[in-house]
Protein backbone atom coordinates (compact mmCIF):
# COMPACT_ATOMS: atom_id res chain seq x y z
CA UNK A 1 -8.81 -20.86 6.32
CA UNK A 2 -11.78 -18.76 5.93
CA UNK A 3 -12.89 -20.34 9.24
CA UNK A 4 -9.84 -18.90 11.06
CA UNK A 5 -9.68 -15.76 10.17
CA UNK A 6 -13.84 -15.60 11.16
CA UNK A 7 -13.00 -16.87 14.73
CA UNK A 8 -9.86 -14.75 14.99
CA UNK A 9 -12.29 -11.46 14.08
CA UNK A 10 -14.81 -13.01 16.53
CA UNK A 11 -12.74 -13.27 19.35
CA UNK A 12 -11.19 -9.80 19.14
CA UNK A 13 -14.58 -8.41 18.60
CA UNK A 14 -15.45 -9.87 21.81
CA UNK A 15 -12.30 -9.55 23.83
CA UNK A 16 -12.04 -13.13 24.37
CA UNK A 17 -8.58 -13.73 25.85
CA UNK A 18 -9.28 -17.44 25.99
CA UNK A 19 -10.71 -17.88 22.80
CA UNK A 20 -8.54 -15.82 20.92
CA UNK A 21 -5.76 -17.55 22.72
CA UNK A 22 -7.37 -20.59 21.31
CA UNK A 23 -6.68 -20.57 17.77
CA UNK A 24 -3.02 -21.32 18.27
CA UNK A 25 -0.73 -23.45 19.05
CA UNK A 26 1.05 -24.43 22.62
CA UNK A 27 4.59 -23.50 20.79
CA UNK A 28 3.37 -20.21 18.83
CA UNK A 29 5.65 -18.16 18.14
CA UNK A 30 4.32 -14.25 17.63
CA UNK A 31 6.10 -11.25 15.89
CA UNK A 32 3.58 -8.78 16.66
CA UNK A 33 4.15 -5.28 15.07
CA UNK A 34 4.41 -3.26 18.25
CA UNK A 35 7.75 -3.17 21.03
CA UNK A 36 8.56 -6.77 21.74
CA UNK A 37 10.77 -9.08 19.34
CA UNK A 38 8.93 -12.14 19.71
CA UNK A 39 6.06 -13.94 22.17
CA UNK A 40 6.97 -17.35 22.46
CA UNK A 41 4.42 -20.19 23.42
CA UNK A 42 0.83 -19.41 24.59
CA UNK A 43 1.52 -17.76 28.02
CA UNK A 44 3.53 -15.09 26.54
CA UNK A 45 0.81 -14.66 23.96
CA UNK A 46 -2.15 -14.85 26.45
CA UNK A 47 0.05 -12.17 28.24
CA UNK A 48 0.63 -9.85 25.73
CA UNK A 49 -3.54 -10.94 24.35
CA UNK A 50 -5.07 -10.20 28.25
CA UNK A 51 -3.10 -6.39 28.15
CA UNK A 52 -4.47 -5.40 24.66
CA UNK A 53 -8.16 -6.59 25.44
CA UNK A 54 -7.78 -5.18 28.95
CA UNK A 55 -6.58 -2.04 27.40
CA UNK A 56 -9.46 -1.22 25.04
CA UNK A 57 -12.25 0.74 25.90
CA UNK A 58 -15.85 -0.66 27.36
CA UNK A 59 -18.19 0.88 25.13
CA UNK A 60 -15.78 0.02 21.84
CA UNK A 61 -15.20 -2.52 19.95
CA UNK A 62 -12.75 -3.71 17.49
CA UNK A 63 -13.73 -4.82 13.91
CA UNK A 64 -11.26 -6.76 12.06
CA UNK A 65 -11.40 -6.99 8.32
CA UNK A 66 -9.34 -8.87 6.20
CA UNK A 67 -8.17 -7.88 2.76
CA UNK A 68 -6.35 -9.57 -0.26
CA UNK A 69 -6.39 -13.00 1.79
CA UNK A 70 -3.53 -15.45 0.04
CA UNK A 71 -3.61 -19.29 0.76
CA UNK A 72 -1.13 -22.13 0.18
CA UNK A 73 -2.30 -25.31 1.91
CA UNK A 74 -0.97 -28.66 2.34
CA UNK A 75 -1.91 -31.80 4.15
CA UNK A 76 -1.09 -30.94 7.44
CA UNK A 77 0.78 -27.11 6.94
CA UNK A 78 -1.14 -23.51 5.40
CA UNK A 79 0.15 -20.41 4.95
CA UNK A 80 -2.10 -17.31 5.64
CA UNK A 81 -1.39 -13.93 3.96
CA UNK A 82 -3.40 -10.81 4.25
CA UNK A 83 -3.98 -6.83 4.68
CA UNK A 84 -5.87 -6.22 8.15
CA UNK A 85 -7.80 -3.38 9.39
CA UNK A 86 -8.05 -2.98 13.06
CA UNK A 87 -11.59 -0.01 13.44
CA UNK A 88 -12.49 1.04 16.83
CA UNK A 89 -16.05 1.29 16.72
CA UNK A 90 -18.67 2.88 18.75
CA UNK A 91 -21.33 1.18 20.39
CA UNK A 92 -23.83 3.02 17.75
CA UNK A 93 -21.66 1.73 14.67
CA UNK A 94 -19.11 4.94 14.48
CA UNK A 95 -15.84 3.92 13.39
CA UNK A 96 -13.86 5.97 15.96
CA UNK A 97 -10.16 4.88 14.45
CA UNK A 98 -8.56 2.28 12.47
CA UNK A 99 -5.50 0.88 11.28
CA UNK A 100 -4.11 -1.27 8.54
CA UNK A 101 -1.32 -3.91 9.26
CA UNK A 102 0.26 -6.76 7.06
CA UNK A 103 -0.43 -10.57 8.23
CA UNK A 104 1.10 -13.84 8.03
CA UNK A 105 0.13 -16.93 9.57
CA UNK A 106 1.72 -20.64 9.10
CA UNK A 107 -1.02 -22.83 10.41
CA UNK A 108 -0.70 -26.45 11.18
CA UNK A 109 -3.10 -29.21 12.11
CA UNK A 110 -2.69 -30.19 16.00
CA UNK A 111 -3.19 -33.96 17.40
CA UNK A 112 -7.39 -34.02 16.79
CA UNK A 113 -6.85 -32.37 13.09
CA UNK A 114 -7.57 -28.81 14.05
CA UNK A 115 -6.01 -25.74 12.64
CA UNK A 116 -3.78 -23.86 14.75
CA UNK A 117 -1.76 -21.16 14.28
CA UNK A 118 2.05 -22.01 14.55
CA UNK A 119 3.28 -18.55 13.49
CA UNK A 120 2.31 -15.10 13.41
CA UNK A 121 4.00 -12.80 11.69
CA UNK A 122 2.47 -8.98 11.62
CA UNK A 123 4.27 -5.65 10.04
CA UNK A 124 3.57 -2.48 8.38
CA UNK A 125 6.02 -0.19 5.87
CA UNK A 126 8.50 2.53 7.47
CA UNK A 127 9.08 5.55 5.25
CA UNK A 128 12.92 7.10 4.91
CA UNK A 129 12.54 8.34 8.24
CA UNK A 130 11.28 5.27 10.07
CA UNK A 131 8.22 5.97 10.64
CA UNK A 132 5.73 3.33 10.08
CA UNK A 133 2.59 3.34 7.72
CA UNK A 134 -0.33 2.67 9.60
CA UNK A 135 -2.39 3.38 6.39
CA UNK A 136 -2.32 1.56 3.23
């Protein structure tokens, strides 16, 4: 699993829609942490994927670090758990911003025995008021 989570940092590092895109399966299904319920299958993902690359900033980019990183794996089934941060950094190294989510991933081998993620779960703590914790 150590291999995905690599290529997942890789590919947002890069903004690599496709690649990013990549890592999962034709019948994901996404809870992403931000405004929409659910992306279902990989055009609603490369969707939602092309606007968040498209809407980051040229001379950034966007180091992912995983934290805390839980495994269960079976034969042809995993299940990924970790703390992300999300830093905006500078082209000279300046972490500009940053933010810390919660992850979960179910993973399952496609046709060729590849990993791919089957479900993506991310979510971060509201306090009494609602507000959500964007800082563990």
């Amino acid at each position: 699993m150590e291999e995905m989570l690599a290529a997942y940092a890789a590919a947002v590092r890069a903004k690599d829609v496709d690649t990013f895109v990549g890592l999962y399966a034709d019948d994901v299904r996404t809870f992403d942490l931000w405004g929409v319920w659910s992306y279902d299958g990989k055009g609603a993902l490369h969707e939602m994927v092309a606007e968040w690359f498209g809407s980051l900033p040229d001379d950034e980019v966007v180091a992912v670090e995983f934290d805390d990183v839980r495994t269960q794996t079976g034969a042809d089934v995993a299940a990924v758990s970790a703390f992300t941060t999300f830093a905006a950094v500078s082209q000279d190294g300046t972490e500009l911003r940053s933010m810390n989510n919660r992850l979960t991933w179910v993973l399952r081998k496609d046709a060729d025995g590849a990993w791919k993620i089957a479900h993506e779960h991310t979510s971060a703590p509201a306090n009494d008021e609602g507000k959500v914790q964007l800082r563990r």
